[in-house]
N, C-alpha and C. Protein backbone atom coordinates (compact mmCIF):
# COMPACT_ATOMS: atom_id res chain seq x y z
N UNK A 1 -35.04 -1.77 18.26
CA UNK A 1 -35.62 -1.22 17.03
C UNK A 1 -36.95 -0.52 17.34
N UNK A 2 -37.01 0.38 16.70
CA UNK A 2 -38.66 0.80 16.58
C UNK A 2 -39.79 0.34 15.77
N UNK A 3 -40.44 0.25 16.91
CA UNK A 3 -41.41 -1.12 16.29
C UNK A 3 -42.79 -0.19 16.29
N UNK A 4 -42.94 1.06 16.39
CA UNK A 4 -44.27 1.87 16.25
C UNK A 4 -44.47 2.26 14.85
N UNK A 5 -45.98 1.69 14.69
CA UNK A 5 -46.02 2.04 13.43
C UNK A 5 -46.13 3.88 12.73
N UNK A 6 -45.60 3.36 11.75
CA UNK A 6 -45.55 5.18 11.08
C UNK A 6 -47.05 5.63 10.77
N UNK A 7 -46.76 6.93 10.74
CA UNK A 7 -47.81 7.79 10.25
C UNK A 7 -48.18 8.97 9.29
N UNK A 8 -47.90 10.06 8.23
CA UNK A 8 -47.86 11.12 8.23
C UNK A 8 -47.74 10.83 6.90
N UNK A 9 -47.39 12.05 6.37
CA UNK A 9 -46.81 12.15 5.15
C UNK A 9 -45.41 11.41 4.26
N UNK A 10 -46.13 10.86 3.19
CA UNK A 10 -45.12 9.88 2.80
C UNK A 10 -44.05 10.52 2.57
N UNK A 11 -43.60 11.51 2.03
CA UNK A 11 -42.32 12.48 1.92
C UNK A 11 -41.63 12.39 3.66
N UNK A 12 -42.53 12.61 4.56
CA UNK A 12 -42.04 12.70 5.74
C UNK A 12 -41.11 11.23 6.23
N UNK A 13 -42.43 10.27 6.03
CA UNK A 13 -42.41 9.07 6.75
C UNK A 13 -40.96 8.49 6.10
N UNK A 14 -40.79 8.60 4.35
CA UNK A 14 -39.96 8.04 4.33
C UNK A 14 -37.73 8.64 4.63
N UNK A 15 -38.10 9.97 4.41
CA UNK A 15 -36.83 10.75 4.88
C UNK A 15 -36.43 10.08 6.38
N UNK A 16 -37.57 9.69 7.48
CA UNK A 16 -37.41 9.64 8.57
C UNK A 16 -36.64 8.04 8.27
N UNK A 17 -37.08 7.47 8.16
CA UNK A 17 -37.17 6.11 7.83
C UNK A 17 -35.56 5.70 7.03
N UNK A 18 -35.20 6.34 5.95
CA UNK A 18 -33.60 6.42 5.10
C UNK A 18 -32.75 7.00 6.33
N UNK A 19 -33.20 8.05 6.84
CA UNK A 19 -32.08 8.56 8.03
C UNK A 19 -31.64 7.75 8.66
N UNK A 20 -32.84 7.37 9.79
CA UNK A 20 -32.70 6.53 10.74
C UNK A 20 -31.47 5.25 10.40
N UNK A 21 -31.86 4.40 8.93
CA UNK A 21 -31.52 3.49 8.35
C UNK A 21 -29.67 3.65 8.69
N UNK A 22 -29.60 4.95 7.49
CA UNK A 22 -28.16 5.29 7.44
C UNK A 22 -27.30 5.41 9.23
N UNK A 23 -28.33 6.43 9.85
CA UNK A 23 -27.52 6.23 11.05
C UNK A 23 -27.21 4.75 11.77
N UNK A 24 -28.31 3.86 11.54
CA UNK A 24 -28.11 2.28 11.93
C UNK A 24 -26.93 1.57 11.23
N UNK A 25 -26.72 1.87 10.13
CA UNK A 25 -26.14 0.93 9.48
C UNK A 25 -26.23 -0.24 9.08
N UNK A 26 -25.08 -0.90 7.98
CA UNK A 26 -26.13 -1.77 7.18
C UNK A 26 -27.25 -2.66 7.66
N UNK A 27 -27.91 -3.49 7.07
CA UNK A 27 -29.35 -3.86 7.86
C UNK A 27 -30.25 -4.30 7.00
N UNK A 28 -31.60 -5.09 7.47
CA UNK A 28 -32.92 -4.78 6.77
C UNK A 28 -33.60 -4.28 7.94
N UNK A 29 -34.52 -3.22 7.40
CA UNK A 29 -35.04 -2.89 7.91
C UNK A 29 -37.11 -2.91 7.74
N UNK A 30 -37.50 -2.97 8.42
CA UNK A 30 -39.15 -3.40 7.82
C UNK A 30 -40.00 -2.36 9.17
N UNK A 31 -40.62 -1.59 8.23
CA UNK A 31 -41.18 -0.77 9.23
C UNK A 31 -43.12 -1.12 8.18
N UNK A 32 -44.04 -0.26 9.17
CA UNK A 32 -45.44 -0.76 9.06
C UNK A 32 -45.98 0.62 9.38
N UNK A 33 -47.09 0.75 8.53
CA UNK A 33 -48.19 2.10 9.08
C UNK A 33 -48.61 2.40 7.59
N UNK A 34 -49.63 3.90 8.30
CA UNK A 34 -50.09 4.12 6.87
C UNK A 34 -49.63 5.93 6.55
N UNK A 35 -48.89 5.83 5.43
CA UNK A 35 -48.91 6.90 4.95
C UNK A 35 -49.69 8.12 4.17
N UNK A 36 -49.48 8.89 4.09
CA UNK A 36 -50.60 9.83 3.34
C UNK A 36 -50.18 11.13 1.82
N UNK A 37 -50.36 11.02 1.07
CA UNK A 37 -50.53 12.15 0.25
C UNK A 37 -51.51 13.07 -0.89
N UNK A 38 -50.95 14.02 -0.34
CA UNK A 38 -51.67 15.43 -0.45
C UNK A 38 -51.39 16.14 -2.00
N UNK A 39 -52.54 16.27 -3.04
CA UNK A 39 -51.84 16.14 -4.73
C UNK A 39 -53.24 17.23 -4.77
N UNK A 40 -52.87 17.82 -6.55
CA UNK A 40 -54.23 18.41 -7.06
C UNK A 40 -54.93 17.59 -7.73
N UNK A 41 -55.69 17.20 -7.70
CA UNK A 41 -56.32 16.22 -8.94
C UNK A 41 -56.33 16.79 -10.10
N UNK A 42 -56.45 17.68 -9.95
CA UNK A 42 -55.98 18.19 -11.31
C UNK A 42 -54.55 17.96 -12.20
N UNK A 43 -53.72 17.28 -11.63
CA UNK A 43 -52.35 17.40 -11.92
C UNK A 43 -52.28 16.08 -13.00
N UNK A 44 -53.13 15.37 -12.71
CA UNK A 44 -53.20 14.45 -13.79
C UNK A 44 -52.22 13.34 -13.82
N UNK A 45 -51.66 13.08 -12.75
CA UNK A 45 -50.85 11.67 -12.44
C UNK A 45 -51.41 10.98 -11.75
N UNK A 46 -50.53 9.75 -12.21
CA UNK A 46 -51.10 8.43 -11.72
C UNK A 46 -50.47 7.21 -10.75
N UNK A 47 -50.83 7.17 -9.48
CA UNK A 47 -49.75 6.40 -8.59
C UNK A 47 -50.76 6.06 -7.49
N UNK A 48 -49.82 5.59 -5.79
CA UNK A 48 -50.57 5.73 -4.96
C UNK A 48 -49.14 5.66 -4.11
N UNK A 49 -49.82 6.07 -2.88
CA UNK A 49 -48.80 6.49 -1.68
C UNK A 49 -47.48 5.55 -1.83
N UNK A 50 -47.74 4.59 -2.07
CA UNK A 50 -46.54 3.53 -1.43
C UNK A 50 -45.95 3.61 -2.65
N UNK A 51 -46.19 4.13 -3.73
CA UNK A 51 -45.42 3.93 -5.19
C UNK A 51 -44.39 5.53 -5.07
N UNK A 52 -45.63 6.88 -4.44
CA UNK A 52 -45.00 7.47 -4.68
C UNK A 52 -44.01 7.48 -3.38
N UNK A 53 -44.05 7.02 -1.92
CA UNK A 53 -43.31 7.23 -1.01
C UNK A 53 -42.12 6.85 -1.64
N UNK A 54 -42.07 5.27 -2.32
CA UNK A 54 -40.87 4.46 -2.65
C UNK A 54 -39.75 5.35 -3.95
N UNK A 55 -40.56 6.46 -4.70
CA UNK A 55 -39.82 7.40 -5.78
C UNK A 55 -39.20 8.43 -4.71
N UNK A 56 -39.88 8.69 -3.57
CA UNK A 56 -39.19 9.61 -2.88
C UNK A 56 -38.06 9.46 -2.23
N UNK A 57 -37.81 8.39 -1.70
CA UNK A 57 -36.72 7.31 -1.32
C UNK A 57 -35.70 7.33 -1.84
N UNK A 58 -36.20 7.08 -3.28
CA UNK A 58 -35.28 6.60 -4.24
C UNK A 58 -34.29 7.85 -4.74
N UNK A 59 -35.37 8.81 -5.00
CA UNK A 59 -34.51 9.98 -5.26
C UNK A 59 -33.75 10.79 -3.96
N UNK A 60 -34.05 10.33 -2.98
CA UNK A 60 -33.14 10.74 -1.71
C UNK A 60 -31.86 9.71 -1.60
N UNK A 61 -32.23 8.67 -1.94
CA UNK A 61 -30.82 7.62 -1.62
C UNK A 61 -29.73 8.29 -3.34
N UNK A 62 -30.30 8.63 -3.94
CA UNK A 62 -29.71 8.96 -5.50
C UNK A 62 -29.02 10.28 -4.75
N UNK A 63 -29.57 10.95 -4.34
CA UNK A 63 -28.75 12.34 -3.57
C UNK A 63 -27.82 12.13 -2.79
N UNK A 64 -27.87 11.27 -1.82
CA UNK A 64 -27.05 10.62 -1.21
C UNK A 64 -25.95 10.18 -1.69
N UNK A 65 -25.87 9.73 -2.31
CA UNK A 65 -24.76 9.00 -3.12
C UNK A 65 -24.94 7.43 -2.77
N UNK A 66 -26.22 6.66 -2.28
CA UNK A 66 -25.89 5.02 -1.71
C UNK A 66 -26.30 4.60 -3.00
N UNK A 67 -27.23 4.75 -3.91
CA UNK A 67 -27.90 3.99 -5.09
C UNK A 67 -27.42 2.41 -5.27
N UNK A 68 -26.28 2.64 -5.01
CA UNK A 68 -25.45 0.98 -5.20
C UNK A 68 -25.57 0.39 -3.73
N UNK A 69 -26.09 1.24 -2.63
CA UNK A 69 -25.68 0.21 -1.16
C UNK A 69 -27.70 -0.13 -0.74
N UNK A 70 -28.25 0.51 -1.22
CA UNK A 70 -29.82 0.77 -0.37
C UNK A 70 -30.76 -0.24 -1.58
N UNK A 71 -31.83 -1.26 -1.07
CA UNK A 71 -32.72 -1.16 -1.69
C UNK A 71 -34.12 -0.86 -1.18
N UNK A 72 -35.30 -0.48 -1.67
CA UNK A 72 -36.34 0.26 -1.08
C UNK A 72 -37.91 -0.90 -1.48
N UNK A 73 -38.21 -0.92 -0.82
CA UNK A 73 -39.94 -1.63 -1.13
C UNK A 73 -40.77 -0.73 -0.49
N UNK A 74 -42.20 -0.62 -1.09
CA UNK A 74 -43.42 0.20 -0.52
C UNK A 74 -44.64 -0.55 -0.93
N UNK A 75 -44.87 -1.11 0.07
CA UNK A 75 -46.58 -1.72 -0.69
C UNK A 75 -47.51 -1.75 0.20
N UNK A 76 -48.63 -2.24 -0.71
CA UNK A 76 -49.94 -1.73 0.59
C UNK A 76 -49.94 -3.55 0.37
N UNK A 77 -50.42 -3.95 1.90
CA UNK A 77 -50.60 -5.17 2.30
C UNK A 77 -52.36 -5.49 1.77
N UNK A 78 -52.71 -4.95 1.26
CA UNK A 78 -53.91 -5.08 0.55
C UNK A 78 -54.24 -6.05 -0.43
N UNK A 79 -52.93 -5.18 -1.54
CA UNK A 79 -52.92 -5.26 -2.62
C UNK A 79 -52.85 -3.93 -3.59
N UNK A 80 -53.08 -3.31 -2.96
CA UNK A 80 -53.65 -2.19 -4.00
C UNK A 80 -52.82 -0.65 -3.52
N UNK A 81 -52.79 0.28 -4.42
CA UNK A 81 -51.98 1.24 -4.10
C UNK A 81 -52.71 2.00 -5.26
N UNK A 82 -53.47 3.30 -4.38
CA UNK A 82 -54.29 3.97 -5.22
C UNK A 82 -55.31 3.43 -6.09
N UNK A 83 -55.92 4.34 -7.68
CA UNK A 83 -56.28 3.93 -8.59
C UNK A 83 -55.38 2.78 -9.88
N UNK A 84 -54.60 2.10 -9.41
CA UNK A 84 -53.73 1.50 -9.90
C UNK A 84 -54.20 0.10 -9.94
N UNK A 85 -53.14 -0.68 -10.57
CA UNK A 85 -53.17 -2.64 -10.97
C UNK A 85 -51.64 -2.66 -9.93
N UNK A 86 -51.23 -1.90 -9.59
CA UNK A 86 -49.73 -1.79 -8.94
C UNK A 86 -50.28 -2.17 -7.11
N UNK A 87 -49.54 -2.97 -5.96
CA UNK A 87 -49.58 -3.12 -4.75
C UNK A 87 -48.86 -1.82 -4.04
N UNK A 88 -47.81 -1.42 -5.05
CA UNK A 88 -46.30 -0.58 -4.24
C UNK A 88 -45.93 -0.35 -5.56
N UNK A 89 -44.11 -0.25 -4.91
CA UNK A 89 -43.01 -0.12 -6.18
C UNK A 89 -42.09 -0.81 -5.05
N UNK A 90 -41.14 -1.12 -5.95
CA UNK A 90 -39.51 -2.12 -5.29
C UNK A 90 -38.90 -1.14 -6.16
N UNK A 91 -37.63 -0.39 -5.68
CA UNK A 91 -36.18 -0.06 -6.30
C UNK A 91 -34.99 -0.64 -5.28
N UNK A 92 -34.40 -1.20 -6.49
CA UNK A 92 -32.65 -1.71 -5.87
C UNK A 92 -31.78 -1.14 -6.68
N UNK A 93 -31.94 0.44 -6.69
CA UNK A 93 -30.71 1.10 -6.51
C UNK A 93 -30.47 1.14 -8.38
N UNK A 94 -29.76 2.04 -8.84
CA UNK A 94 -29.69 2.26 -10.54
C UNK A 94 -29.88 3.86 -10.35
N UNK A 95 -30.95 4.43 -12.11
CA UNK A 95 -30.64 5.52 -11.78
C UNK A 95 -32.30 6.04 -11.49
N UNK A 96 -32.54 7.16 -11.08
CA UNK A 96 -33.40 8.10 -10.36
C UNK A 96 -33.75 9.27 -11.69
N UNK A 97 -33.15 8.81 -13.07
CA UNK A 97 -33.54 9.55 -13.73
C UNK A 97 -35.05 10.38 -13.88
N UNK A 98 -35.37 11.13 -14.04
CA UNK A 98 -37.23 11.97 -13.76
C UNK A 98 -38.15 11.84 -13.25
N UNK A 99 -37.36 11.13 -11.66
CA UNK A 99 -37.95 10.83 -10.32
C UNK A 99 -38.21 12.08 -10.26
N UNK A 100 -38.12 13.43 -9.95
CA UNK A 100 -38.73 14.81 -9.40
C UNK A 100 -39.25 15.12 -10.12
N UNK A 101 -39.17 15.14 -11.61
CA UNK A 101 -40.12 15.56 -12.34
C UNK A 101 -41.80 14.70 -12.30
N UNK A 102 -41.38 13.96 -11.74
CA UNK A 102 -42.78 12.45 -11.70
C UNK A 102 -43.12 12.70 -10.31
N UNK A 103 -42.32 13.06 -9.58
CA UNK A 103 -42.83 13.39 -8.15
C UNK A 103 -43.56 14.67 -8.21
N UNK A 104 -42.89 15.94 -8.46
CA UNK A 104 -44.29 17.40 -9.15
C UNK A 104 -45.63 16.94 -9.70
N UNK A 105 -45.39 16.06 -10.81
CA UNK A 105 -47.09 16.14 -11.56
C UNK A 105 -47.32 14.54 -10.42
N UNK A 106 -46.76 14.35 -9.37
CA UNK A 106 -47.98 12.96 -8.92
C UNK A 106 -48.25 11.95 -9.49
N UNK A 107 -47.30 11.25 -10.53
CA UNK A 107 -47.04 10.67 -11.14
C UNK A 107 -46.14 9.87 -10.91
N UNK A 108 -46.11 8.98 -10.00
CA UNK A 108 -45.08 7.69 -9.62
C UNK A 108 -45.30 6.57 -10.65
N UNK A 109 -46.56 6.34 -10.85
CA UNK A 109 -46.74 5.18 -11.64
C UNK A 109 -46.06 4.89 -12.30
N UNK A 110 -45.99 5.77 -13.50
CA UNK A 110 -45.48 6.08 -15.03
C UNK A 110 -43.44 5.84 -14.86
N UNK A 111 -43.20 6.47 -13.44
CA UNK A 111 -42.22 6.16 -13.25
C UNK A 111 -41.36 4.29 -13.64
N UNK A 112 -42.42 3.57 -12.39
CA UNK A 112 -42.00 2.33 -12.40
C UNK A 112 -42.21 1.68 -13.52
């Protein structure tokens, strides 16, 4: 397994991360690092990396077609994730309804 921790952009980190997964097959998988994202402040949403990495996920496994086989966790070992009361987000799979629209305005929070 790869045991190096991640780095980059949460859009990045986590596509890499679902791929990998799918090519492994079924599994848990637990990966570690810190992700990053890049927003306007102006856009006026409310989240933090690990909330929004975990909507990005979510709406990639929804494209996919696994929604019923994948579940996803994102949290900061802190506690905290952004300007938020939120650590992360957990999805086990359902629907991805105005995940992209919440992903544009930077708005994961509102999602979970």
């Amino acid at each position: 397994p790869d045991l190096e921790p991640f780095d980059g952009a949460a859009s990045d980190v986590i596509h890499e991360i679902i791929d990998d997964a799918v090519k492994r097959g079924p599994g848990i998988y637990v990966k570690g690092g810190e992700s990053t994202v890049e927003f306007d402040v102006e856009s006026g949403g409310k989240g933090g990396r690990n909330m929004e990495m975990c909507l990005i996920g979510a709406v990639k496994i929804c494209e996919m077609g696994l929604e019923d086989k994948v579940s996803l966790a994102c949290y900061g070992t802190d506690g905290n994730d952004g300007p938020t009361d939120a650590a992360g987000a957990m999805w086990w799979g359902g629907g991805c309804e105005g995940g992209v629209e919440k992903l544009e305005a930077h708005d994961s929070y509102t999602f979970w």
